[in-house]
C-alpha atoms as a PDB file:
ATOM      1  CA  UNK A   1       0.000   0.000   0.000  1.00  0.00           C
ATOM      2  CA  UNK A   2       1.030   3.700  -0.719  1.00  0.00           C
ATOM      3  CA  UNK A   3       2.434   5.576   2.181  1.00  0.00           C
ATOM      4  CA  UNK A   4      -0.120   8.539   3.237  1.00  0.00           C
ATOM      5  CA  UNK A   5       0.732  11.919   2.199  1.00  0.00           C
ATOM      6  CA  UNK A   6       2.882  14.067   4.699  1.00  0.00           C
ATOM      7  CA  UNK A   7      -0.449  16.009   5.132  1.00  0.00           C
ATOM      8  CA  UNK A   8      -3.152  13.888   5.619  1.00  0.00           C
ATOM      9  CA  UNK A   9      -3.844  13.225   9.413  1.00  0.00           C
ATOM     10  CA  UNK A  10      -2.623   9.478   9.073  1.00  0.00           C
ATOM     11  CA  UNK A  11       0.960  10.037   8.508  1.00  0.00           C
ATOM     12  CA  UNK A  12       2.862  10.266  12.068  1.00  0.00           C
ATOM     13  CA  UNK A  13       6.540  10.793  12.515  1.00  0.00           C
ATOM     14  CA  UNK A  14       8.087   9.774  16.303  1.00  0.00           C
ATOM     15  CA  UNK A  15      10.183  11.899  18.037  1.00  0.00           C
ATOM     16  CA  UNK A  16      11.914  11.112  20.945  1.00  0.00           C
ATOM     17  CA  UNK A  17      11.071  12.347  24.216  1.00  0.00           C
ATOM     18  CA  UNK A  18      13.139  12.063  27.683  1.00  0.00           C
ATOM     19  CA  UNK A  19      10.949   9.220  29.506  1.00  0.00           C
ATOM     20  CA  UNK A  20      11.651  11.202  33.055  1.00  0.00           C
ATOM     21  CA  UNK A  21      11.511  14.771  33.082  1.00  0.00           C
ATOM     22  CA  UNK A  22      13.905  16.135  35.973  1.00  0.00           C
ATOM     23  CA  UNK A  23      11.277  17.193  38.147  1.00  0.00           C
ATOM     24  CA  UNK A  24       9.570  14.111  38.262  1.00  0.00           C
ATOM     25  CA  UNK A  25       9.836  12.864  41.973  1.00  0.00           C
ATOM     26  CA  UNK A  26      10.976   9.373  42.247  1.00  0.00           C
ATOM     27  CA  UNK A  27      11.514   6.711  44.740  1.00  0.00           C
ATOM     28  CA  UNK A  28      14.696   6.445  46.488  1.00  0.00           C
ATOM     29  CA  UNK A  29      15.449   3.223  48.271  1.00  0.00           C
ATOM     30  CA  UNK A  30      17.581   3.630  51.164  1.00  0.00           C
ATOM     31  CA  UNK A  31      21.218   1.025  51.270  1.00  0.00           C
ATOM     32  CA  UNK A  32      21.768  -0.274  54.214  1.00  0.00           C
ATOM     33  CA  UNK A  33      25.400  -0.084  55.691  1.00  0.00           C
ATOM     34  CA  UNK A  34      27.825  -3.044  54.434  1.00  0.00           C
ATOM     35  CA  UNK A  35      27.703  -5.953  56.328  1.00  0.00           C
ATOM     36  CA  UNK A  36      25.199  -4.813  59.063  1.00  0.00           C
ATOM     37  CA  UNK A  37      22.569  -7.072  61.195  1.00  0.00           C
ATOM     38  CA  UNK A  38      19.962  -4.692  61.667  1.00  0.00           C
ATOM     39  CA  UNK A  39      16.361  -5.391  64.147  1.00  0.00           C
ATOM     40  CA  UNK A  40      13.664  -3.493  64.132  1.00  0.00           C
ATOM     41  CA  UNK A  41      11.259  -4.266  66.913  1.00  0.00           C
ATOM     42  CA  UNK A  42       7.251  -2.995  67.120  1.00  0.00           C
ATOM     43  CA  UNK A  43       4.008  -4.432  68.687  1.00  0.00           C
ATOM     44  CA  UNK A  44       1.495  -5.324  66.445  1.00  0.00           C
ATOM     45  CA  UNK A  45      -0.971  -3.006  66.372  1.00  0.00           C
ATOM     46  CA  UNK A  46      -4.196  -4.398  66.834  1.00  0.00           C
ATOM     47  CA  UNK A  47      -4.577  -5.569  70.533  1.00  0.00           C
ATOM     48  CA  UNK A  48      -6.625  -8.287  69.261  1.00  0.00           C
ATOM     49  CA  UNK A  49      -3.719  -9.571  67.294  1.00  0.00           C
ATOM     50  CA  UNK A  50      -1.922 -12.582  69.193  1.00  0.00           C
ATOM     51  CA  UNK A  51       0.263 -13.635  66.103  1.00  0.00           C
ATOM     52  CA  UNK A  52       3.757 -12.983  65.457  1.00  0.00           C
ATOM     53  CA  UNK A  53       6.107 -12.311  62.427  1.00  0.00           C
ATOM     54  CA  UNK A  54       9.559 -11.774  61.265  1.00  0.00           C
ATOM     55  CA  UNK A  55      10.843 -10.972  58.063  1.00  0.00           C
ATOM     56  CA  UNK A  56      14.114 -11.151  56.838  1.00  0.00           C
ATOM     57  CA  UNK A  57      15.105  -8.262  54.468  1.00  0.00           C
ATOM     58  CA  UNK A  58      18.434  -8.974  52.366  1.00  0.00           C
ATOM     59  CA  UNK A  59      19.108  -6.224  50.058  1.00  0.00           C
ATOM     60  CA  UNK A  60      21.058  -7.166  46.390  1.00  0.00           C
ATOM     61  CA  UNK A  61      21.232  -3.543  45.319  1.00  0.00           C
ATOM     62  CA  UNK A  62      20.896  -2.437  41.998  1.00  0.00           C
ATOM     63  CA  UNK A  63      21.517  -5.523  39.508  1.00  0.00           C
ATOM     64  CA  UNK A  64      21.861  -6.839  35.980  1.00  0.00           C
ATOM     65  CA  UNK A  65      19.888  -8.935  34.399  1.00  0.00           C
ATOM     66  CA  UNK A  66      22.591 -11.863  34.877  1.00  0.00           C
ATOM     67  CA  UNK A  67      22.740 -11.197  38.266  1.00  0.00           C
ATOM     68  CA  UNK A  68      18.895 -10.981  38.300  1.00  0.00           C
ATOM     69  CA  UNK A  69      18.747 -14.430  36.635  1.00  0.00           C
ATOM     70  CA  UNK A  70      21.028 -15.986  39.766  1.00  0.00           C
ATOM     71  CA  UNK A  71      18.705 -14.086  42.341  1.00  0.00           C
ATOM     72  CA  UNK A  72      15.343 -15.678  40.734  1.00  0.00           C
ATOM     73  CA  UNK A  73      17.208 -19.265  40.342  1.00  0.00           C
ATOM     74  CA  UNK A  74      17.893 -18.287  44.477  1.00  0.00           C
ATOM     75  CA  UNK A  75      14.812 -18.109  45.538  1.00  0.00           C
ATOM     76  CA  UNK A  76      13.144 -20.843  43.566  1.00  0.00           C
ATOM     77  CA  UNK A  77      15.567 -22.863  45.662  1.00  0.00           C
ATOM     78  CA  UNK A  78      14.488 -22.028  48.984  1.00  0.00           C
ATOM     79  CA  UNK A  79      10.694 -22.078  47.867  1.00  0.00           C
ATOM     80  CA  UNK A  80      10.254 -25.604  49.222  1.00  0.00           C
ATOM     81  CA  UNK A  81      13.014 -25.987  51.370  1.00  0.00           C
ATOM     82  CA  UNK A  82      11.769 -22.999  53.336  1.00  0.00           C
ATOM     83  CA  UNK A  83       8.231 -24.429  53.937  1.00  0.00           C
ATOM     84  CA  UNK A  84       9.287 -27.843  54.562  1.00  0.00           C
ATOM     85  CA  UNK A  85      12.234 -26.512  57.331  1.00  0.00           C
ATOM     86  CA  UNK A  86      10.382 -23.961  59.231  1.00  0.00           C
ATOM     87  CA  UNK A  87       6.889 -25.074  59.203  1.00  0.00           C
ATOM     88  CA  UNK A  88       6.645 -28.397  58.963  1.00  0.00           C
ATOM     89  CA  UNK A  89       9.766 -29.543  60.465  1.00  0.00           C
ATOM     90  CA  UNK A  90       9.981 -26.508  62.894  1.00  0.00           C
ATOM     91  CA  UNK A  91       6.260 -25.201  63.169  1.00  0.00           C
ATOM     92  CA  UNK A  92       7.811 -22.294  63.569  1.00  0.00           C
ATOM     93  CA  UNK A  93       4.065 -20.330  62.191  1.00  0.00           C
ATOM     94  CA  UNK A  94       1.624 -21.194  59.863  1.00  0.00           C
ATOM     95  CA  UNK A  95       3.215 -19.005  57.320  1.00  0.00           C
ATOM     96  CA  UNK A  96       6.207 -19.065  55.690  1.00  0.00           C
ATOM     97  CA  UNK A  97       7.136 -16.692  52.533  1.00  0.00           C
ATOM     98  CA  UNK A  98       9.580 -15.911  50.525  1.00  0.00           C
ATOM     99  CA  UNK A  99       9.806 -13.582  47.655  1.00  0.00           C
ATOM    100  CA  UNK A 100      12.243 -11.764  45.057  1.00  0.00           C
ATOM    101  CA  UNK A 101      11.141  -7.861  45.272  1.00  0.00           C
ATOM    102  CA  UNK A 102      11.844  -4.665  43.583  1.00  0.00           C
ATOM    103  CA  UNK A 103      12.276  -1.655  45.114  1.00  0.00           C
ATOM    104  CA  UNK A 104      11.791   1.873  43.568  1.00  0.00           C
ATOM    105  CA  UNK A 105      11.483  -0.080  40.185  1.00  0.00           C
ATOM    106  CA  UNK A 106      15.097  -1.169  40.024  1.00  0.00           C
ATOM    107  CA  UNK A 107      16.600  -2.025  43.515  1.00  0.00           C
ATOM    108  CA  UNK A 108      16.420  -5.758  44.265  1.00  0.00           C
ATOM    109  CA  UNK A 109      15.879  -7.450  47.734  1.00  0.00           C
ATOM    110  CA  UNK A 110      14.967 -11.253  49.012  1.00  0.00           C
ATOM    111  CA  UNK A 111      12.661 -11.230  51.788  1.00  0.00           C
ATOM    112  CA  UNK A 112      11.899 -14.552  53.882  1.00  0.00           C
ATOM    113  CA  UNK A 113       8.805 -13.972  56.081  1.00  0.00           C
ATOM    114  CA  UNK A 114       7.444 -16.439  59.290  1.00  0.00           C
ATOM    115  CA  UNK A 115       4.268 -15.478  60.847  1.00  0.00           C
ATOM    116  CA  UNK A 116       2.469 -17.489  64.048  1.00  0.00           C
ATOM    117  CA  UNK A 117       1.718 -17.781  67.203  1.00  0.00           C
ATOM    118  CA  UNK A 118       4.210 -20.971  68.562  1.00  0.00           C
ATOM    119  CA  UNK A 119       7.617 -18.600  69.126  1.00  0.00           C
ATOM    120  CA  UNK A 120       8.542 -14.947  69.223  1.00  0.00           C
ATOM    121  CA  UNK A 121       9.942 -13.426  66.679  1.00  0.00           C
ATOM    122  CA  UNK A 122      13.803 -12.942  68.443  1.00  0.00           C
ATOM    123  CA  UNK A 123      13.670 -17.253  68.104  1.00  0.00           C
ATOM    124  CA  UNK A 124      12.207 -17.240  64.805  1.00  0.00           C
ATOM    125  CA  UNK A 125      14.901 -14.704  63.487  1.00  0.00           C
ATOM    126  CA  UNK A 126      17.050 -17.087  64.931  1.00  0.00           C
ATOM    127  CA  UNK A 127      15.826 -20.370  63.026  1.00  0.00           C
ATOM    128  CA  UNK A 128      15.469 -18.325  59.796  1.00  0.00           C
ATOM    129  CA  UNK A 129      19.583 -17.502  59.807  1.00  0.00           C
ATOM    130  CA  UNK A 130      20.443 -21.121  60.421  1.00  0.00           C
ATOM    131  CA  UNK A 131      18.176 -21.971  57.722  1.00  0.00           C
ATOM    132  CA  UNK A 132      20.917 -19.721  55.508  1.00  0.00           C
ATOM    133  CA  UNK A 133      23.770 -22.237  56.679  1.00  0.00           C
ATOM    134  CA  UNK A 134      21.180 -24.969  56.005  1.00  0.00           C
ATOM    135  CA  UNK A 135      20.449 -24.031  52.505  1.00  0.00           C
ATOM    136  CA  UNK A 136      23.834 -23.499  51.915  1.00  0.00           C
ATOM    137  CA  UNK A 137      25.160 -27.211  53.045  1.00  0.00           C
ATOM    138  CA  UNK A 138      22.170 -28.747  50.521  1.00  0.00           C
ATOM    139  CA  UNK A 139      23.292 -26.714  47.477  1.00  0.00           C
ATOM    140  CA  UNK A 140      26.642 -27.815  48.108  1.00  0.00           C
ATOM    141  CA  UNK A 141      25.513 -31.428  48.418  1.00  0.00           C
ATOM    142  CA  UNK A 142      23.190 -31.058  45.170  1.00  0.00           C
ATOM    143  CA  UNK A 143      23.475 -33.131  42.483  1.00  0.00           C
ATOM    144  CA  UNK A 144      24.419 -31.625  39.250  1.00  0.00           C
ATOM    145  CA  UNK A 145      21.452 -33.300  37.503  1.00  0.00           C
ATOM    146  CA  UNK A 146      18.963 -31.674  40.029  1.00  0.00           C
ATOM    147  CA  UNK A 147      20.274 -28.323  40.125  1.00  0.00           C
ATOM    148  CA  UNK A 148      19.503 -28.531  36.042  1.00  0.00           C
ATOM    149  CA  UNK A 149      16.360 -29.550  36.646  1.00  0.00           C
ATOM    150  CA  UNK A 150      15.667 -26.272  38.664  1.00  0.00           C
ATOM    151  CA  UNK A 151      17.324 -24.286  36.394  1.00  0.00           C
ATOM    152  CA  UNK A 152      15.088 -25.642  33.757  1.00  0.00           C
ATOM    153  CA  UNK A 153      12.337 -25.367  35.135  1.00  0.00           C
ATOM    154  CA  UNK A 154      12.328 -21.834  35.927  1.00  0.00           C
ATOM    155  CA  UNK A 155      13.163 -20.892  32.221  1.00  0.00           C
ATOM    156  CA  UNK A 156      10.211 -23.030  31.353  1.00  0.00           C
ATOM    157  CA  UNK A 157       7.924 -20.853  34.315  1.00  0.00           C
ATOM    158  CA  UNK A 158       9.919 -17.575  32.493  1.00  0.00           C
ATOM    159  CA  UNK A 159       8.794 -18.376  28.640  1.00  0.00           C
ATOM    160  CA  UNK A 160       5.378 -19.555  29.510  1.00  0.00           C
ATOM    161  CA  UNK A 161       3.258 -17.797  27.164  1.00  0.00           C
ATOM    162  CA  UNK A 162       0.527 -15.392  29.196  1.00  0.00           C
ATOM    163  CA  UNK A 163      -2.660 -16.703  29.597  1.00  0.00           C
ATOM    164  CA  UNK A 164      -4.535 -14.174  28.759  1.00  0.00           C
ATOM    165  CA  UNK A 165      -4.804 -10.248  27.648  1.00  0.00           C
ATOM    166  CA  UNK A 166      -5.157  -9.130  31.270  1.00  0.00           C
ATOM    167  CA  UNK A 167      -1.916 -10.753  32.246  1.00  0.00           C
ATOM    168  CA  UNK A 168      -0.181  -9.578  28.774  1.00  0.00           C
ATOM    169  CA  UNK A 169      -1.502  -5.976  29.507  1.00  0.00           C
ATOM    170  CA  UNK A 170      -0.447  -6.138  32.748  1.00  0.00           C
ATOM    171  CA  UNK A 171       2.864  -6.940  32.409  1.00  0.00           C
ATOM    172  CA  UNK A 172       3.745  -3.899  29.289  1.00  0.00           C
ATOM    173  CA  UNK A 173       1.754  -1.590  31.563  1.00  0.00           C
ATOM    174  CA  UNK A 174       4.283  -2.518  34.480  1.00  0.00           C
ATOM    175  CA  UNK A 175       7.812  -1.762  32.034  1.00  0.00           C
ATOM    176  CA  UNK A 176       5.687   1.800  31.100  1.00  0.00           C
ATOM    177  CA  UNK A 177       4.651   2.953  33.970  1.00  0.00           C
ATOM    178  CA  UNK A 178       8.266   1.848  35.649  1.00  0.00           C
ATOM    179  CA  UNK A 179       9.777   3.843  32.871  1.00  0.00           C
ATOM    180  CA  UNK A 180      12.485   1.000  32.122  1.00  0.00           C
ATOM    181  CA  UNK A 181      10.139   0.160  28.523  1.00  0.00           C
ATOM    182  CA  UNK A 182      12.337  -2.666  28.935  1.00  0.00           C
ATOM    183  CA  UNK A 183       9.905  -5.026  27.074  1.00  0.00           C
ATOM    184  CA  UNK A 184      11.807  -8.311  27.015  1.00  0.00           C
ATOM    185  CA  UNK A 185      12.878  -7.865  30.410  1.00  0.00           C
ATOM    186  CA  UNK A 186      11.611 -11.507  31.734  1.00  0.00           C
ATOM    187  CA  UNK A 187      12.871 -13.478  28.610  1.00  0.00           C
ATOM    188  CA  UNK A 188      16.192 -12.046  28.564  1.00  0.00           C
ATOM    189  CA  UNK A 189      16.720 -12.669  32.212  1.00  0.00           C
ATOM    190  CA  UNK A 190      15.651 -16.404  31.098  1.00  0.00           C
ATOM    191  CA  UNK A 191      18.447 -16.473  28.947  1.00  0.00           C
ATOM    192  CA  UNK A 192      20.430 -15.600  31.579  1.00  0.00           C
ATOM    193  CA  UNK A 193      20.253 -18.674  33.412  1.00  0.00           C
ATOM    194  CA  UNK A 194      21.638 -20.921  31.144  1.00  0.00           C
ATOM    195  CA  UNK A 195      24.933 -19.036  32.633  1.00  0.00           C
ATOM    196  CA  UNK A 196      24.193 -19.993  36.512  1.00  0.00           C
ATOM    197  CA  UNK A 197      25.697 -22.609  38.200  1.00  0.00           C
ATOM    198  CA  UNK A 198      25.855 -24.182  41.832  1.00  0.00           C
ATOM    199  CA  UNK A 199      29.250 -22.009  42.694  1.00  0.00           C
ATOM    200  CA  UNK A 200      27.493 -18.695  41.109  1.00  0.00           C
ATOM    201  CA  UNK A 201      24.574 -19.208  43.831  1.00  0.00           C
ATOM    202  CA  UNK A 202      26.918 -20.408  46.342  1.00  0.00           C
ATOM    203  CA  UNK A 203      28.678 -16.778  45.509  1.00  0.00           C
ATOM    204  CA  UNK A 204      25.911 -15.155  45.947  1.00  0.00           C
ATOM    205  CA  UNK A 205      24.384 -16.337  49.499  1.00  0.00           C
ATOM    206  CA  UNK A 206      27.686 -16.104  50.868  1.00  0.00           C
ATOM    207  CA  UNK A 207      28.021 -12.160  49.560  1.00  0.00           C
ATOM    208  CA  UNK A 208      24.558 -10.980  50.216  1.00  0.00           C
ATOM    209  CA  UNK A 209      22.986 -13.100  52.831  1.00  0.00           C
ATOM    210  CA  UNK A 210      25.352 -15.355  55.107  1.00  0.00           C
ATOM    211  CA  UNK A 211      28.189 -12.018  55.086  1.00  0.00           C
ATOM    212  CA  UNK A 212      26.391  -9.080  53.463  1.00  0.00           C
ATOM    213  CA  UNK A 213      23.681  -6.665  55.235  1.00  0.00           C
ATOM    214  CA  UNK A 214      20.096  -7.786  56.692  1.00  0.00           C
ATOM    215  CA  UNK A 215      17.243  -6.045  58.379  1.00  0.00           C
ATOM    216  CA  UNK A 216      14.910  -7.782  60.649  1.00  0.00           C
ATOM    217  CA  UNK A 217      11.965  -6.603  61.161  1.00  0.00           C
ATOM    218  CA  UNK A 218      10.240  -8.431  64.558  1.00  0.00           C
ATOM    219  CA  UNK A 219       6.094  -7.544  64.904  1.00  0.00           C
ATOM    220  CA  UNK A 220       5.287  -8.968  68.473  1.00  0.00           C
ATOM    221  CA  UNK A 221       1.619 -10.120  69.056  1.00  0.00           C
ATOM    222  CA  UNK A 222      -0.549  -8.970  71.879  1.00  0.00           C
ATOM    223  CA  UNK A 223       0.325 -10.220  75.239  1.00  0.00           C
ATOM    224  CA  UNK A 224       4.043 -10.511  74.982  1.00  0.00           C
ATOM    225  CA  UNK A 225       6.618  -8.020  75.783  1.00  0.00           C
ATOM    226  CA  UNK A 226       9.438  -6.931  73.398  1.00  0.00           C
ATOM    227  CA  UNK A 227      12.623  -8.049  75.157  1.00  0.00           C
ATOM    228  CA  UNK A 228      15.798  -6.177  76.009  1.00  0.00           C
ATOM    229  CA  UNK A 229      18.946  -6.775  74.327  1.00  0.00           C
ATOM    230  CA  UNK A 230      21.604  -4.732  74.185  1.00  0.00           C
ATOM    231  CA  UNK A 231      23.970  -6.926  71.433  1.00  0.00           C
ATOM    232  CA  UNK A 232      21.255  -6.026  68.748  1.00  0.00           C
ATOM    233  CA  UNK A 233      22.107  -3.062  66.621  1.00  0.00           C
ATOM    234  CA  UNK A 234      18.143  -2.257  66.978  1.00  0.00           C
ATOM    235  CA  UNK A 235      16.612   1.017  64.749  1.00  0.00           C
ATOM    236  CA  UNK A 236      14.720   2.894  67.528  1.00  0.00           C
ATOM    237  CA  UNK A 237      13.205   5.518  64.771  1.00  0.00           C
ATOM    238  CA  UNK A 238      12.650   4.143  61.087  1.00  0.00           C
ATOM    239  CA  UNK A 239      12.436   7.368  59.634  1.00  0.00           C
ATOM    240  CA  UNK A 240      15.538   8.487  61.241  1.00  0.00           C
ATOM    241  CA  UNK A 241      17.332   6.062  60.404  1.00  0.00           C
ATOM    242  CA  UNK A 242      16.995   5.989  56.470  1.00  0.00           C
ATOM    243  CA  UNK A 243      17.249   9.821  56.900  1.00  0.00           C
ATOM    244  CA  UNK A 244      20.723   9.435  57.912  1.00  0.00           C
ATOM    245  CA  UNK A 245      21.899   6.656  55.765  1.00  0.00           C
ATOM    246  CA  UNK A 246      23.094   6.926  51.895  1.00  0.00           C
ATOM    247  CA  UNK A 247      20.341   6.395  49.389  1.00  0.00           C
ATOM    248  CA  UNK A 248      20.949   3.824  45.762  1.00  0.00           C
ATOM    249  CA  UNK A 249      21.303   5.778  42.607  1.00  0.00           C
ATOM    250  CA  UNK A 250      18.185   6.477  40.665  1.00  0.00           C
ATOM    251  CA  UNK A 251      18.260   4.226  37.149  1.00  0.00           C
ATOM    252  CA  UNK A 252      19.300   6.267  34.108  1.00  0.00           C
ATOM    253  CA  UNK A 253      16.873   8.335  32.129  1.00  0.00           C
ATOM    254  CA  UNK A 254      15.526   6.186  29.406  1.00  0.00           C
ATOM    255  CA  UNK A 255      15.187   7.839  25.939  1.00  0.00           C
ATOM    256  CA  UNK A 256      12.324   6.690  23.435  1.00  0.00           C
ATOM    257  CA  UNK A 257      10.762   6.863  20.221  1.00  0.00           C
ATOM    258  CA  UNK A 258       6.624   8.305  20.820  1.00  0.00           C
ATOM    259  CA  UNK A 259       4.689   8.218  17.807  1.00  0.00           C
ATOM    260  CA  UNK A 260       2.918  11.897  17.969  1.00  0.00           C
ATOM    261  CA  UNK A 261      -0.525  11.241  16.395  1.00  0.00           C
ATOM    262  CA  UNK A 262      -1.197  14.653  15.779  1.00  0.00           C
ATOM    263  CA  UNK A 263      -4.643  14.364  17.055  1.00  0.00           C
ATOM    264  CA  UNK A 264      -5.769  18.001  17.180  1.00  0.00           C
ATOM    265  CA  UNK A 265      -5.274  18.267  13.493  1.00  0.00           C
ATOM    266  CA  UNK A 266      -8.051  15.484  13.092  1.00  0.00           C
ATOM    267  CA  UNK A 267     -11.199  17.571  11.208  1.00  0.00           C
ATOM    268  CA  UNK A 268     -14.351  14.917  11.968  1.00  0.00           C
ATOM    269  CA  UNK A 269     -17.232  16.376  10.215  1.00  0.00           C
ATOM    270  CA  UNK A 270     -20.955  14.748  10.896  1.00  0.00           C
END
């Protein structure tokens, strides 16, 4: 077919725009200091509330997609383990969670929750770092063939086709309105863990979570006191605290192509 003429309404020329003005206000993520063991302690705040949680923050910073690949490969991992070790084994609460999350749209954490009633949260804290050693010792002990198997089947979970239009929609709404328009993202991560192998995840719990920085956060139920212990470095005032500490860099401005319709030269007549 012939192109349209320059003038008629259907001929559009992009032009490319900075994704994030300057004055655009964006999330900053506070980094936690290298190597620290951070607690912070709170009562939950219904009085009605009798359960108690921990969670385990471990902070991975701002990654690449390799790096990204090993950190997804992590955590499908400890999935199973996790449950099997702290709940069944342990009963340490009737929940048990972990999951791979992005902060301020590029800053990447692992987060291992416990919530319950059985123990406090200073002994579950406790059972969730050994579980670290734990997790370690199996990988080591792995067989080759298994550890393919994982890796397999999370590239499978990765290229899975989307269901449906909501999930499609979803997921190029997410890359726009994060201002990455980093469409591929998920396959190319996939790709990435054909490159992952037992001694790159070994590297990596040993660097971010049995030696690097955590933050434990310890919600106490209703009817039992917060305990005193003066060999925790324990945050007294959130907000004061990530005041005073350094913040990660914001991404780089992203520069695309927008196709300028050139709507409001449209004539419509009835």
């Amino acid at each position: 077919d012939a192109a349209p003429p320059a003038s008629s309404p259907m001929a559009v020329e992009s032009k490319p725009v900075t994704a994030a003005p300057k004055h655009t206000l964006k999330q900053r993520v506070v980094q936690l200091p290298a190597g620290s063991n951070l607690v912070f302690q709170s009562k939950a705040w219904s009085e009605e509330n009798t359960n108690h949680c921990t969670l385990q923050y471990y902070p991975f910073g701002v990654v690449d997609l390799a790096t990204n690949a090993a950190l997804s490969l992590l955590r499908h991992l400890i999935a199973e383990p996790a449950y099997n070790q702290l709940r069944t084994q342990e009963q340490l609460g009737y929940i048990v969670h972990s999951q791979l999350k992005t902060l301020g749209d590029h800053v990447k954490a692992l987060v291992l929750l416990v919530q319950g009633e059985a123990q406090d949260p200073v002994h579950m804290d406790s059972r969730m770092h050994h579980f670290w050693q734990k997790v370690r010792t199996q990988l080591v002990e792995m067989p080759d063939s298994e550890f393919k198997q994982h890796r397999q089947a999370l590239y499978d979970n990765f290229m899975e086709s989307k269901k449906n239009l909501l999930q499609e929609s979803a997921s190029h709404w997410n890359v726009i309105t994060n201002q990455s328009y980093h469409f591929d993202r998920i396959p190319d991560i996939a790709q990435h863990l054909h490159s992952q192998t037992k001694l790159s995840i070994l590297q990596l719990i040993d660097k971010h979570i049995l030696y690097g920085s955590c933050l434990s956060i310890h919600m106490f139920g209703h009817g039992t006191d917060i305990p005193e212990d003066k060999n925790i470095a324990l945050i007294q005032d959130p907000v004061e605290f990530g005041r005073s500490q350094c913040l990660y860099p914001l991404p780089p401005t992203e520069t695309v192509n927008v196709v300028d319709l050139e709507l409001q030269n449209v004539q419509t007549t009835d």
